[in-house]
N, C-alpha and C. Protein backbone atom coordinates (compact mmCIF):
# COMPACT_ATOMS: atom_id res chain seq x y z
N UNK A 1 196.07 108.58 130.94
CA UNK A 1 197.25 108.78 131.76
C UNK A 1 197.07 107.99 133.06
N UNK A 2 197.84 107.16 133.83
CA UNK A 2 197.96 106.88 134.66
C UNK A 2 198.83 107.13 135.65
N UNK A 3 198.68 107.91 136.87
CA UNK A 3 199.34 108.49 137.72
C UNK A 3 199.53 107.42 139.32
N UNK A 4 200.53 107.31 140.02
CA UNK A 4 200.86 106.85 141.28
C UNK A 4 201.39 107.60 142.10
N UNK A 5 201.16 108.06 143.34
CA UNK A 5 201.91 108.03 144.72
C UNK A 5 202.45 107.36 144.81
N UNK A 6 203.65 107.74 145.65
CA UNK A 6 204.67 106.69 146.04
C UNK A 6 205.65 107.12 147.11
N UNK A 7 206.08 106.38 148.21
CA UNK A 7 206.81 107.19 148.92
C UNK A 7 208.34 106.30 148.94
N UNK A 8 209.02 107.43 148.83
CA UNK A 8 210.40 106.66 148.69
C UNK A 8 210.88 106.22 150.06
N UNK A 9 211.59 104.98 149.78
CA UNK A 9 211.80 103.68 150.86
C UNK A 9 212.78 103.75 150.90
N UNK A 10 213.86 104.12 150.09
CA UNK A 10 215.22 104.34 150.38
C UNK A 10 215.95 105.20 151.84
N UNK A 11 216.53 104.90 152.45
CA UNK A 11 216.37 105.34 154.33
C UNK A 11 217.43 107.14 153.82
N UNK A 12 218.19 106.71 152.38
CA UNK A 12 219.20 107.59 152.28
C UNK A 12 218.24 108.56 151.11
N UNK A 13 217.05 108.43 150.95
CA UNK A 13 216.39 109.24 150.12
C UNK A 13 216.97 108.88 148.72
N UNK A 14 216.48 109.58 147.41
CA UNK A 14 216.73 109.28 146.30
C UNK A 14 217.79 109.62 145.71
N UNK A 15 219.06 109.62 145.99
CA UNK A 15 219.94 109.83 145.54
C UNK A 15 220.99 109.18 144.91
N UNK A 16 222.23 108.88 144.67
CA UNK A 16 222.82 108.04 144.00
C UNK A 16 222.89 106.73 143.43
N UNK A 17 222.80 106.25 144.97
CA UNK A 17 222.30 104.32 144.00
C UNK A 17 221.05 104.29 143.75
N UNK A 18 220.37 104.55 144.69
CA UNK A 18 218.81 104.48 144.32
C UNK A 18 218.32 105.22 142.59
N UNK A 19 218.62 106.78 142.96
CA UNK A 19 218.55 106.70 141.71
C UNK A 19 218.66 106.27 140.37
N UNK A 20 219.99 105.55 140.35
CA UNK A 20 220.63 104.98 139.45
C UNK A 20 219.77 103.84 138.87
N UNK A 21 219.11 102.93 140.19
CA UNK A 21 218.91 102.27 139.68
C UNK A 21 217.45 102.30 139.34
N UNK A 22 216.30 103.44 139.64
CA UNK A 22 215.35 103.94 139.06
C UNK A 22 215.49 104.54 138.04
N UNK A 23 216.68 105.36 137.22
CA UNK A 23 216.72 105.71 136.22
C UNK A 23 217.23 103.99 135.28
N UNK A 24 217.90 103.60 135.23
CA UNK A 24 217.70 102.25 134.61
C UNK A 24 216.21 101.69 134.50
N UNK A 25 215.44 101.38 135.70
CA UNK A 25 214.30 100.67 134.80
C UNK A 25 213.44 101.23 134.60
N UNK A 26 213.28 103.10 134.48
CA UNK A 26 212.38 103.53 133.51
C UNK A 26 213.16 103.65 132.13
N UNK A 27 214.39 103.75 131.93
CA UNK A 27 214.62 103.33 131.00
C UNK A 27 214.04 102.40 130.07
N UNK A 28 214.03 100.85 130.81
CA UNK A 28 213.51 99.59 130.18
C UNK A 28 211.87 99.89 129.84
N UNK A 29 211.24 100.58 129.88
CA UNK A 29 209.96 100.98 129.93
C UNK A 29 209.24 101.42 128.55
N UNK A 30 208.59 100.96 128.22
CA UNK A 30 207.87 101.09 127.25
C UNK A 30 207.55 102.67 126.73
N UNK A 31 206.91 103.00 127.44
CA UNK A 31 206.38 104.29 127.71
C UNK A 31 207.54 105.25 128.46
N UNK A 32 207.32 106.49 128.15
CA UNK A 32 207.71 108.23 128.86
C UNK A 32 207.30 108.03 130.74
N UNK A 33 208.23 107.67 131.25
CA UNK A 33 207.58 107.80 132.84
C UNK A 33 208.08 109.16 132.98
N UNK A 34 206.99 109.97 134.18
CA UNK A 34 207.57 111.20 134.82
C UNK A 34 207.35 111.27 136.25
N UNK A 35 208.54 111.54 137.08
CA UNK A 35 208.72 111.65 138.42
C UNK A 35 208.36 113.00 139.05
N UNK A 36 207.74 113.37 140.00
CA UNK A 36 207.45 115.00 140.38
C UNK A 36 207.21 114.88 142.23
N UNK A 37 208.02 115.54 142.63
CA UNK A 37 207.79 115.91 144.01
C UNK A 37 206.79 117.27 144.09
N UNK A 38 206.04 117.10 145.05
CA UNK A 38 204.76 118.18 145.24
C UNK A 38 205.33 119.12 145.18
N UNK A 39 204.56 120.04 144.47
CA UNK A 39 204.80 121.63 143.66
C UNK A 39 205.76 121.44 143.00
N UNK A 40 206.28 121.01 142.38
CA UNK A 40 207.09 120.73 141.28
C UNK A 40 207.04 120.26 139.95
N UNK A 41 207.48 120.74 138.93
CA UNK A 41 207.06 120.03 137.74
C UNK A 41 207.89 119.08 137.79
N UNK A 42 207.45 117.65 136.57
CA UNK A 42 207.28 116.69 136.68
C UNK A 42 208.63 116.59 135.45
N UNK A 43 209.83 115.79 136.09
CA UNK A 43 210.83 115.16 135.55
C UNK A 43 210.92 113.77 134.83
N UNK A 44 211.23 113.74 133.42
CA UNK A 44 212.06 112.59 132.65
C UNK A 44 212.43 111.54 133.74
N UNK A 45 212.04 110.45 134.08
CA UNK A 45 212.42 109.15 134.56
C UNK A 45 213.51 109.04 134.76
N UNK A 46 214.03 108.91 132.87
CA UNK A 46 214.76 108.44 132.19
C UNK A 46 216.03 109.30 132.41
N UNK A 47 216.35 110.39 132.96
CA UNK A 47 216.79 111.49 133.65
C UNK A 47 217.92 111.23 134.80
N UNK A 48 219.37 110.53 134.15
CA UNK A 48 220.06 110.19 135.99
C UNK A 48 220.02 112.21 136.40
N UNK A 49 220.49 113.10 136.14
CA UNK A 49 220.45 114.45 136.33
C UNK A 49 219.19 114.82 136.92
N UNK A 50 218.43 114.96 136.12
CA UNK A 50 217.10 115.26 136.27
C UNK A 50 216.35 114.10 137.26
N UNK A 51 216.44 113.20 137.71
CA UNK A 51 215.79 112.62 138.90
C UNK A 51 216.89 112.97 140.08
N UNK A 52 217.86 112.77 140.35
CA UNK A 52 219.03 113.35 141.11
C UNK A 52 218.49 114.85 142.01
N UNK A 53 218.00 115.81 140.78
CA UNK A 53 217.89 117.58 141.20
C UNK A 53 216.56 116.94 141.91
N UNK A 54 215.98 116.25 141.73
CA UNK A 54 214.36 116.43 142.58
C UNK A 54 214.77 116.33 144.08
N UNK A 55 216.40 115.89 144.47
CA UNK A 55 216.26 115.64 145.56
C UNK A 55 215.52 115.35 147.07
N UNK A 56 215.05 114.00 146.64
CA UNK A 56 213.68 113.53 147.00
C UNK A 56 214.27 113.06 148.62
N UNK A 57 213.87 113.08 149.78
CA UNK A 57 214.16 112.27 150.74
C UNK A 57 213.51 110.95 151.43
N UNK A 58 213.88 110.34 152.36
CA UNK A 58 213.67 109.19 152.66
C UNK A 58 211.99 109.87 153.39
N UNK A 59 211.03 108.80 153.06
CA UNK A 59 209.27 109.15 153.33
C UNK A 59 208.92 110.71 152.22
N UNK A 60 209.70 110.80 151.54
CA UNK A 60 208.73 111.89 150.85
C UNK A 60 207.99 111.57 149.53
N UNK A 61 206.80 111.57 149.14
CA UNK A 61 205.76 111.52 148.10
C UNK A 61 206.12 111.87 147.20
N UNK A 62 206.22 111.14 145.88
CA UNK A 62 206.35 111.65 144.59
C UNK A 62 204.94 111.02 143.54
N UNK A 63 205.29 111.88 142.32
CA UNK A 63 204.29 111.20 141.92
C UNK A 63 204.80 110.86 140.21
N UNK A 64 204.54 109.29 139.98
CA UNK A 64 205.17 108.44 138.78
C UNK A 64 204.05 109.26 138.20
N UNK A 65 204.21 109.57 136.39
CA UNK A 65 202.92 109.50 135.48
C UNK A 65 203.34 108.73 134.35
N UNK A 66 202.62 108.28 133.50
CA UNK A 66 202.94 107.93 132.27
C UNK A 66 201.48 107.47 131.48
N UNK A 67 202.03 107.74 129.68
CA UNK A 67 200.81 107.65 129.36
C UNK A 67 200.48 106.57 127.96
N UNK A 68 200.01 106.06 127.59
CA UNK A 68 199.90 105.25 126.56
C UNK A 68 199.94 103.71 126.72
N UNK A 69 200.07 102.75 126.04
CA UNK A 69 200.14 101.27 126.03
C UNK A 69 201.42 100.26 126.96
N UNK A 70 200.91 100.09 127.88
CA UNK A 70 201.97 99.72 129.07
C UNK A 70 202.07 100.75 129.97
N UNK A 71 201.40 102.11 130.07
CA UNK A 71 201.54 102.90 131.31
C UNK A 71 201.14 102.87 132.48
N UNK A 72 199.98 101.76 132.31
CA UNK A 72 199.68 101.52 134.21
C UNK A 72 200.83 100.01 134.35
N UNK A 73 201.58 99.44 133.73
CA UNK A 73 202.70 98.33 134.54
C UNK A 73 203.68 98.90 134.51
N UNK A 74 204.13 99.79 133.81
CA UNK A 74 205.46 100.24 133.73
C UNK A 74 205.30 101.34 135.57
N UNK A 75 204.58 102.11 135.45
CA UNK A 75 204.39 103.26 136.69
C UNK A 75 204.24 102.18 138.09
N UNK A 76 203.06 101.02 137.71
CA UNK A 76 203.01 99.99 138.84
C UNK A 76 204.69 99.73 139.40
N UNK A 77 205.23 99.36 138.61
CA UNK A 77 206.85 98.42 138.31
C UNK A 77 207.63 99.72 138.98
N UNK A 78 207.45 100.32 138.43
CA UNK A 78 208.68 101.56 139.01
C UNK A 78 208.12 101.84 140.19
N UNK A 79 206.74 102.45 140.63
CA UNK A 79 206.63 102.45 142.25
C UNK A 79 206.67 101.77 142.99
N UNK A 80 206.91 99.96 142.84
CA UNK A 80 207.27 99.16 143.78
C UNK A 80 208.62 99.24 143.85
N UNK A 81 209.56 99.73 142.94
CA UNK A 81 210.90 99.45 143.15
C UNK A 81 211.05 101.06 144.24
N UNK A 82 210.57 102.06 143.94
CA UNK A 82 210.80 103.54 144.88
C UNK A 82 210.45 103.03 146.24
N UNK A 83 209.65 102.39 146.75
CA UNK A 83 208.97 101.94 147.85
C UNK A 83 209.88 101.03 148.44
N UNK A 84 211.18 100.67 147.84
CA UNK A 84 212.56 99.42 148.55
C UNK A 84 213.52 100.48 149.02
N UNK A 85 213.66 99.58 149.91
CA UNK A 85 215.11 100.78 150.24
C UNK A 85 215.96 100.18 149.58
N UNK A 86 216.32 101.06 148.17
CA UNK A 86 217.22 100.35 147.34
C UNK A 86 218.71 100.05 147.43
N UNK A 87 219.37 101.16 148.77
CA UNK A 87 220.40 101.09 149.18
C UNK A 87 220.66 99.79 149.75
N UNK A 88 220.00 98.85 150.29
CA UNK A 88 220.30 97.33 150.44
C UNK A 88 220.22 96.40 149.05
N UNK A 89 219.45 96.57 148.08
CA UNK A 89 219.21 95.90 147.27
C UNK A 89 220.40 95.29 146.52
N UNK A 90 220.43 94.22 146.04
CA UNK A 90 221.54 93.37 145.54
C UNK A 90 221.95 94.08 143.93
């Protein structure tokens, strides 16, 4: 299993676009990614609903997991994109 920290960069926290567009590229992902804010169990990626309810805010820690063949680039790939403030992103 390979697990990441990550703190979300988005200034508006994880919510609508951002999300959107983190649920898209764990989609593209090889592997099961799972998103989890501390003390919380750990949510489907792949999840626009289910990443949405984690209601994550702007600087708060989550943590990517995933496990099998491609799970440390896929978790790499998705925590550089949480770490943008995706609300500017093109």
């Amino acid at each position: 299993m390979h697990q990441l920290t990550v703190v979300i960069g988005s200034r508006s926290g994880l919510h609508a676009r951002p999300a959107s567009l983190f649920v898209k590229a764990a989609a593209r992902q090889p592997v099961k990614v799972t998103i989890a804010r501390e003390g919380r169990d750990p949510v489907d990626a792949r999840s626009m609903l289910a990443v949405l309810a984690l209601a994550a805010p702007y600087g708060e820690p989550v943590v990517l997991s995933a496990e099998g063949d491609g799970a440390r680039a896929a978790v790499e790939e998705l925590a550089e994109l949480l770490a943008q403030d995706l609300d500017t992103a093109a």
